[in-house]
PDB file of N, CA and C in Angstrom:
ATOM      1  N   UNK A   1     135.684  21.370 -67.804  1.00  0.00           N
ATOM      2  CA  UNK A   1     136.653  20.320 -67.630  1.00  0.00           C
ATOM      3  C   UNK A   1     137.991  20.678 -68.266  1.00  0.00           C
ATOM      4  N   UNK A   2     138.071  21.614 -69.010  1.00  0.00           N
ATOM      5  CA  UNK A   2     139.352  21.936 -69.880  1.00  0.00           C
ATOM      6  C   UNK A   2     140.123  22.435 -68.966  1.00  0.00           C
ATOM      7  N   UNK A   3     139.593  23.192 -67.901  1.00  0.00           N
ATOM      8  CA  UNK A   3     140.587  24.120 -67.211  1.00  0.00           C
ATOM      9  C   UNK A   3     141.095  23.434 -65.786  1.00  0.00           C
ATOM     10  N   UNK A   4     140.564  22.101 -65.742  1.00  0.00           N
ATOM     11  CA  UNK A   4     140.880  20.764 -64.626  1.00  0.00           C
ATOM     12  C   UNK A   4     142.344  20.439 -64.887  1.00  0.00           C
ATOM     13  N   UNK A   5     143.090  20.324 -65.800  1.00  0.00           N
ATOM     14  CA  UNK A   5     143.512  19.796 -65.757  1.00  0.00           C
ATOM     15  C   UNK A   5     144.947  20.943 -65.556  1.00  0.00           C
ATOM     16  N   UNK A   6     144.758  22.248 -66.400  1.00  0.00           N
ATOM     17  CA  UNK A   6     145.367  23.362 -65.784  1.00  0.00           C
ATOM     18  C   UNK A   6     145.622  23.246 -64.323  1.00  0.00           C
ATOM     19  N   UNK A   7     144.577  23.410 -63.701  1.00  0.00           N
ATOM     20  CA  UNK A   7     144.305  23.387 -62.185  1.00  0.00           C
ATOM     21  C   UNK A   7     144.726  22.650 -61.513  1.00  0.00           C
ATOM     22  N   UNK A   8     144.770  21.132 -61.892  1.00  0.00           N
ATOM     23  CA  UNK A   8     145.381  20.271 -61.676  1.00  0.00           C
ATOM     24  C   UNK A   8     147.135  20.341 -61.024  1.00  0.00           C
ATOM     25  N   UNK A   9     147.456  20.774 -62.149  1.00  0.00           N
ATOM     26  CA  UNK A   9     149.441  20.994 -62.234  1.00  0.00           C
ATOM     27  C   UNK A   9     149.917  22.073 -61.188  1.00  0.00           C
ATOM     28  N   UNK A  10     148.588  22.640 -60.597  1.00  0.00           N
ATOM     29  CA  UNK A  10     148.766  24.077 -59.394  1.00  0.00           C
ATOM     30  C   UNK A  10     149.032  23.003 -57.984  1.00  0.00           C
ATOM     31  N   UNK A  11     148.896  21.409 -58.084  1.00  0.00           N
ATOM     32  CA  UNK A  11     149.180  20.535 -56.838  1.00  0.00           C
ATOM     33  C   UNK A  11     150.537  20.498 -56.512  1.00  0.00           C
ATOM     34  N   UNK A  12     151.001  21.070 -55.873  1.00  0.00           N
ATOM     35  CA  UNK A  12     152.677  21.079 -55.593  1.00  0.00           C
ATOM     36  C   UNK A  12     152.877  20.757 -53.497  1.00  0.00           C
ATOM     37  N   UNK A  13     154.009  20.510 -53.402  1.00  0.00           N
ATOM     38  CA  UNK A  13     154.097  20.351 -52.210  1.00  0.00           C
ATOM     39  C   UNK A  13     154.432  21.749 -51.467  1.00  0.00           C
ATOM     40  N   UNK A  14     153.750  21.657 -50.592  1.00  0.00           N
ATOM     41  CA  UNK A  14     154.529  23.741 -49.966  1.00  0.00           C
ATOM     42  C   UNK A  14     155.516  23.547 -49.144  1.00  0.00           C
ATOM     43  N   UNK A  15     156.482  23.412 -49.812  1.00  0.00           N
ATOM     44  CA  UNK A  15     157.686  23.682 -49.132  1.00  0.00           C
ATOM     45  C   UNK A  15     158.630  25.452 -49.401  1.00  0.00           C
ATOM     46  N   UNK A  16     158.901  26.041 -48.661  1.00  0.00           N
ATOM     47  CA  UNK A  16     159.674  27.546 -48.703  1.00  0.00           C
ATOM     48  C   UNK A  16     160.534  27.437 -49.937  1.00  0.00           C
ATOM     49  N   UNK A  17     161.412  26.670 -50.786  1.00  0.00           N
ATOM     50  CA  UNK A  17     162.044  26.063 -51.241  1.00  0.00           C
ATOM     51  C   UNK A  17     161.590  26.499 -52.908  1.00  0.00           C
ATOM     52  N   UNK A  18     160.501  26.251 -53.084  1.00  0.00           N
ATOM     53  CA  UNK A  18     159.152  26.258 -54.165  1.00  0.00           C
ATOM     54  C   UNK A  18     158.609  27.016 -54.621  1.00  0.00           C
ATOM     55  N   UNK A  19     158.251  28.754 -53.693  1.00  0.00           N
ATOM     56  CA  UNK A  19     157.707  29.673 -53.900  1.00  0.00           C
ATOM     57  C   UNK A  19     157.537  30.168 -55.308  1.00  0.00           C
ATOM     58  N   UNK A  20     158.952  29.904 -55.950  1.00  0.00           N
ATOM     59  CA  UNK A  20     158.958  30.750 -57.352  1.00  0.00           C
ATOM     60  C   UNK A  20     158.315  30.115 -58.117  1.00  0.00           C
ATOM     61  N   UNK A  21     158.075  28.758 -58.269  1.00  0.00           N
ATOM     62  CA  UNK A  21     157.612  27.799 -59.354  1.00  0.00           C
ATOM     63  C   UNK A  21     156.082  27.907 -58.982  1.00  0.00           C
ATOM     64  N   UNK A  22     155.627  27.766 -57.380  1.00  0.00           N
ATOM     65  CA  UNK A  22     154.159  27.767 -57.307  1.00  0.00           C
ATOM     66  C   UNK A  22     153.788  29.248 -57.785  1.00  0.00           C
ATOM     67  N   UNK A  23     154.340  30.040 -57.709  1.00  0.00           N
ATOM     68  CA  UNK A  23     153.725  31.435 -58.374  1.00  0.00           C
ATOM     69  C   UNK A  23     154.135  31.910 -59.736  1.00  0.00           C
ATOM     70  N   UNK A  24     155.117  31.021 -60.340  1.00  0.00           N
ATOM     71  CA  UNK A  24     154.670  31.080 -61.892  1.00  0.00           C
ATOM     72  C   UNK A  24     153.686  29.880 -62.402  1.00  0.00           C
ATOM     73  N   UNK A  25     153.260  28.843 -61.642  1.00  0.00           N
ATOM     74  CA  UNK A  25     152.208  28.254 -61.797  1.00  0.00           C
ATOM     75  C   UNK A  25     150.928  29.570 -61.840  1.00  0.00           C
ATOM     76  N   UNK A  26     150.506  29.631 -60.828  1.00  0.00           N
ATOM     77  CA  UNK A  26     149.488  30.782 -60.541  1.00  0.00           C
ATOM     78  C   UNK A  26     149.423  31.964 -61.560  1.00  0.00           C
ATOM     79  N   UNK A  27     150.714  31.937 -61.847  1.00  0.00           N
ATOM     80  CA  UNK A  27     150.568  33.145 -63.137  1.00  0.00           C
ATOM     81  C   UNK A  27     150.318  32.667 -64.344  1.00  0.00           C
ATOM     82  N   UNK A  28     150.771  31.858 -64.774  1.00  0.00           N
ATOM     83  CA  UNK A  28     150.599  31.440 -66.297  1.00  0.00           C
ATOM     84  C   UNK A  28     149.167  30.789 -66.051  1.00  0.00           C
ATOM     85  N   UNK A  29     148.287  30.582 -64.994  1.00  0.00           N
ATOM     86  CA  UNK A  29     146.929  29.748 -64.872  1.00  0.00           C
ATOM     87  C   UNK A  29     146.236  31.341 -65.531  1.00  0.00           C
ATOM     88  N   UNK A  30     146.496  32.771 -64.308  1.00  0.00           N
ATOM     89  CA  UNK A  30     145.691  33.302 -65.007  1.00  0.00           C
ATOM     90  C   UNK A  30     146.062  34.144 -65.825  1.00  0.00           C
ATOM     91  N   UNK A  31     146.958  34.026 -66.880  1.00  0.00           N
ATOM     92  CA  UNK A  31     147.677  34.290 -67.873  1.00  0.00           C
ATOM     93  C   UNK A  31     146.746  33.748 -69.017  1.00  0.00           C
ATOM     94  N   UNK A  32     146.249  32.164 -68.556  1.00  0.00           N
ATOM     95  CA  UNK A  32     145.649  31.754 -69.656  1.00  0.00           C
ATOM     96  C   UNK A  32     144.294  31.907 -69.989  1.00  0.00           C
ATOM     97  N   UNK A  33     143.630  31.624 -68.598  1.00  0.00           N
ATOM     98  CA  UNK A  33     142.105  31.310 -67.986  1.00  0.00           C
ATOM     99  C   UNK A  33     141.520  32.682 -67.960  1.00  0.00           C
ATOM    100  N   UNK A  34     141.841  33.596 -67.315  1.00  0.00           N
ATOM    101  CA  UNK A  34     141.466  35.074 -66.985  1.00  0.00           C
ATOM    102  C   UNK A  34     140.877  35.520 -68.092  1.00  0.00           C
ATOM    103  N   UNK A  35     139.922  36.811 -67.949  1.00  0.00           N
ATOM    104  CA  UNK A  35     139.441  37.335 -67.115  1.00  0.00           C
ATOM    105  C   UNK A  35     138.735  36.235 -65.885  1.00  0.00           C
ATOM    106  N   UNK A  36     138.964  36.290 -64.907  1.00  0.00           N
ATOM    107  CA  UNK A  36     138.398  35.199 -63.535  1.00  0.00           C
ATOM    108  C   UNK A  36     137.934  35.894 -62.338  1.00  0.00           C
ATOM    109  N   UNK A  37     137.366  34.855 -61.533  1.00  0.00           N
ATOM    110  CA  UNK A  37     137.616  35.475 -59.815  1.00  0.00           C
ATOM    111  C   UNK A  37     138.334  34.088 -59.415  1.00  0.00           C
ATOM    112  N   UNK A  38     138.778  34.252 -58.161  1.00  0.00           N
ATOM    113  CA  UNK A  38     139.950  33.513 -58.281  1.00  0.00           C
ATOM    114  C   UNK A  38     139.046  32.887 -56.372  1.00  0.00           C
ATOM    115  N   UNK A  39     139.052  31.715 -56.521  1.00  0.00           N
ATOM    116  CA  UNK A  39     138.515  31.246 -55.220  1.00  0.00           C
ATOM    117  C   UNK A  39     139.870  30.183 -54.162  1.00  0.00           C
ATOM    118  N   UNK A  40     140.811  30.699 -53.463  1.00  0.00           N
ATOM    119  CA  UNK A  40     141.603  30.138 -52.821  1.00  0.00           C
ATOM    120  C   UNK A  40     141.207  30.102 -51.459  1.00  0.00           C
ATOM    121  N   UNK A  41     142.253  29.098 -50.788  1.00  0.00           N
ATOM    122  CA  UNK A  41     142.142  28.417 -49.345  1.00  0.00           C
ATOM    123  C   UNK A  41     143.601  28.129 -48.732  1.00  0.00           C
ATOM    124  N   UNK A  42     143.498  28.520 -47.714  1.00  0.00           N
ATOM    125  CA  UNK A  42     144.703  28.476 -46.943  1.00  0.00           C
ATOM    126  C   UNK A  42     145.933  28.860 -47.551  1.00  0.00           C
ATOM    127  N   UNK A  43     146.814  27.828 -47.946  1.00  0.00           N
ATOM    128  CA  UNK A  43     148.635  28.307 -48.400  1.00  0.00           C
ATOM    129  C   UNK A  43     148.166  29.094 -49.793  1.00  0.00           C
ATOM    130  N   UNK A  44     147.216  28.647 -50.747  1.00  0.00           N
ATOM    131  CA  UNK A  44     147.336  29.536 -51.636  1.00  0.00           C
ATOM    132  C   UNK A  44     146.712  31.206 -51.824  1.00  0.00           C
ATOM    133  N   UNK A  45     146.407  31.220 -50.955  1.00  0.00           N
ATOM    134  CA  UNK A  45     146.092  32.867 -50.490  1.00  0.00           C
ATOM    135  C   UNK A  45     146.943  33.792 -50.975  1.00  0.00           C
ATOM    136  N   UNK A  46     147.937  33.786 -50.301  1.00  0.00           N
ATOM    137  CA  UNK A  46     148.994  34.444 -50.835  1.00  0.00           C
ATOM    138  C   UNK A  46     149.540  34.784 -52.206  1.00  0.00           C
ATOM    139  N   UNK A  47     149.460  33.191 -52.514  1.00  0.00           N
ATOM    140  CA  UNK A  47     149.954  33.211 -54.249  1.00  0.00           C
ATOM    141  C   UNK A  47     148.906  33.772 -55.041  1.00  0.00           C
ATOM    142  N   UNK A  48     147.569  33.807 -55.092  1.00  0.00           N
ATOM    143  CA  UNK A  48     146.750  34.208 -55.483  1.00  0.00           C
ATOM    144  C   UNK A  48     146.660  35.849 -55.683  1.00  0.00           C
ATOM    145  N   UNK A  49     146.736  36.647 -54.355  1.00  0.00           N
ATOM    146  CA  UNK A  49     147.108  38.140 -54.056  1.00  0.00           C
ATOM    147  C   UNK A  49     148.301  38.313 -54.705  1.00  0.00           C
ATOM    148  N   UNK A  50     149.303  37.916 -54.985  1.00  0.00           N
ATOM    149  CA  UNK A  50     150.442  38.146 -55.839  1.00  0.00           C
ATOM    150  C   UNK A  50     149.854  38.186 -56.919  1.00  0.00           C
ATOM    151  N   UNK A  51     149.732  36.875 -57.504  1.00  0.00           N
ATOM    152  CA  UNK A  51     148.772  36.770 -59.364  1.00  0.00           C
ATOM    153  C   UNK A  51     148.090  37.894 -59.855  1.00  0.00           C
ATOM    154  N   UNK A  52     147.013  38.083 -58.592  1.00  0.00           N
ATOM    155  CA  UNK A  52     146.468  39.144 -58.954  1.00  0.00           C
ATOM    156  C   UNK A  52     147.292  40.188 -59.415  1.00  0.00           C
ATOM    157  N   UNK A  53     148.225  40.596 -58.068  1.00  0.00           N
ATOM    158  CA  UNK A  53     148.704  42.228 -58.544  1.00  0.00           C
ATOM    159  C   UNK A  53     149.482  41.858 -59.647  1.00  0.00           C
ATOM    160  N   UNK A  54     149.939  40.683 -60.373  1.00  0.00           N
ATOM    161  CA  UNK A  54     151.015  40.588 -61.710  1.00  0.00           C
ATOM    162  C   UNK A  54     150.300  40.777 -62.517  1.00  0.00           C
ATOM    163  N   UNK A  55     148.726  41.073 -62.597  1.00  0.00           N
ATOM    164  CA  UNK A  55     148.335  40.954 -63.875  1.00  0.00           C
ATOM    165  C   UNK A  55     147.063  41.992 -63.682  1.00  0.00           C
ATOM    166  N   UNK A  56     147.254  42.796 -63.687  1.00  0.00           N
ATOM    167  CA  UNK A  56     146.678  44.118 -63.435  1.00  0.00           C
ATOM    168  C   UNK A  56     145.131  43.766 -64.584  1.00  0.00           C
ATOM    169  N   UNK A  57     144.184  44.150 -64.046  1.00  0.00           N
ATOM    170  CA  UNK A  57     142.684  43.879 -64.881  1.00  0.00           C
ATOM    171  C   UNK A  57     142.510  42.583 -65.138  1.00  0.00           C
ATOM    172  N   UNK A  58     142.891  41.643 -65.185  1.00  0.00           N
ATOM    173  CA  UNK A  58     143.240  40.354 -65.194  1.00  0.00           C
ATOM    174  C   UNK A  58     141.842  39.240 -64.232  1.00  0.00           C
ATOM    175  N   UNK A  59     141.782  39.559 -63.010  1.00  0.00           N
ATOM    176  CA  UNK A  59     141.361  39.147 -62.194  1.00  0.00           C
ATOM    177  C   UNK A  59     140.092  39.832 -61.127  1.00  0.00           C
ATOM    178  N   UNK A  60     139.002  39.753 -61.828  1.00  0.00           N
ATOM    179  CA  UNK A  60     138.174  40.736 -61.172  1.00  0.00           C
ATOM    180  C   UNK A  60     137.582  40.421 -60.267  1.00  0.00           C
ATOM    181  N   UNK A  61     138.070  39.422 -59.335  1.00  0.00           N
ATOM    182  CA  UNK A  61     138.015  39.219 -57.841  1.00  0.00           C
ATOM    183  C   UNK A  61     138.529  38.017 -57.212  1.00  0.00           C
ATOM    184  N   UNK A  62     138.960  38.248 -55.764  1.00  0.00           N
ATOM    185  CA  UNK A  62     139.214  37.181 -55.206  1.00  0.00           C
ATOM    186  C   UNK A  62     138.838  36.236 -53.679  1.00  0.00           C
ATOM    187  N   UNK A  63     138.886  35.138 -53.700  1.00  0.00           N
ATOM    188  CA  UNK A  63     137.778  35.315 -52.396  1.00  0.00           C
ATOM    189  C   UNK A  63     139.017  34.174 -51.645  1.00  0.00           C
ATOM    190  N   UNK A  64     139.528  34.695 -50.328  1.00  0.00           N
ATOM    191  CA  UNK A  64     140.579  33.870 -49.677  1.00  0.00           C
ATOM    192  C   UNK A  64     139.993  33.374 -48.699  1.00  0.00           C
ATOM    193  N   UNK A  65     140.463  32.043 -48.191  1.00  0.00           N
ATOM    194  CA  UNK A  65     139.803  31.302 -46.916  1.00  0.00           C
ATOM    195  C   UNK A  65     140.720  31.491 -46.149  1.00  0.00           C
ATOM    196  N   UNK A  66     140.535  31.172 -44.656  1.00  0.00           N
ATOM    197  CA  UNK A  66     141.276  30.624 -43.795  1.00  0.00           C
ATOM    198  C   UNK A  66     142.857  31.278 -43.756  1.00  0.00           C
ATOM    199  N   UNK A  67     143.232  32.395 -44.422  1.00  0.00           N
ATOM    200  CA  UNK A  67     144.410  32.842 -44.153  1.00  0.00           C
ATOM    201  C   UNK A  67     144.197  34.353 -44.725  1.00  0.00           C
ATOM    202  N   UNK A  68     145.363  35.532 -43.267  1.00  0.00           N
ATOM    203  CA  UNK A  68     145.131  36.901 -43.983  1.00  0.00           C
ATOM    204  C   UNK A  68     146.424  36.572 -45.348  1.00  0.00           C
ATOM    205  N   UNK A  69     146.358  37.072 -46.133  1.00  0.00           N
ATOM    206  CA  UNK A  69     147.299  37.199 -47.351  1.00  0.00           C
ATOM    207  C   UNK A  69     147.862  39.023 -47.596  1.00  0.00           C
ATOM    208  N   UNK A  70     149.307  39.031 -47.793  1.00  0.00           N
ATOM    209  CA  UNK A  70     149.235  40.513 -48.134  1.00  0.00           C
ATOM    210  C   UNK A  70     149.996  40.419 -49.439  1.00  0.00           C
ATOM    211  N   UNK A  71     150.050  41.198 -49.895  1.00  0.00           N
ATOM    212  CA  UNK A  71     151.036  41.222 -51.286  1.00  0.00           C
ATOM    213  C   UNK A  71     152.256  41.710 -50.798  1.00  0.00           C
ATOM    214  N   UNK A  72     153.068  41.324 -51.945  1.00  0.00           N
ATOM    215  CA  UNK A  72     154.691  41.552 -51.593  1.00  0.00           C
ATOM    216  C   UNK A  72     154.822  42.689 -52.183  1.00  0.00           C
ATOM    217  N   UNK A  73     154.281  43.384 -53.009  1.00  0.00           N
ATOM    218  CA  UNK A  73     154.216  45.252 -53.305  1.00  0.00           C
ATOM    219  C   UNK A  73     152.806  45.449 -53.511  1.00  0.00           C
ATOM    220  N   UNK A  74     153.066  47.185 -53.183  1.00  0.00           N
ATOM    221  CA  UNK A  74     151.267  47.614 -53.020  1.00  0.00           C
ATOM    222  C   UNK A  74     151.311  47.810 -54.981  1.00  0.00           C
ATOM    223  N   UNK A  75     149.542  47.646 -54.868  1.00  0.00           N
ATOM    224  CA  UNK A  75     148.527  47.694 -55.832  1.00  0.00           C
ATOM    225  C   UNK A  75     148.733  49.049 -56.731  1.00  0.00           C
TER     226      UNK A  75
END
């Protein structure tokens, strides 16, 4: 339950507008929480594959739904 409420504050609206704030959300989650696997769905796919590559060993897996995701630089 501790990490609910973390998780919680990752509810943002997806607007193009936002990108930077929803992915320093995503970073400082596993900034804090990590070592993790990281279980996303749809819009957050993406942000997730980013997180990951920002935090190198960090994240020892991830499982994306419903959307391909690529990173914005290679691994």
């Amino acid at each position: 339950m501790e990490a609910f409420d973390q998780f919680a504050k990752q509810a943002v609206p997806r607007w193009a507008t936002n990108n930077a704030a929803t992915q320093a959300a995503y970073d400082a989650l596993v900034a804090k929480v990590c070592p993790c696997v990281i279980v996303v769905h749809s819009q957050g796919s993406a942000f997730a594959m980013q997180a990951s590559l920002n935090a190198p060993g960090k994240v020892r897996a991830s499982s994306r739904w419903s959307r391909v995701a690529r990173p914005t630089r290679p691994p």
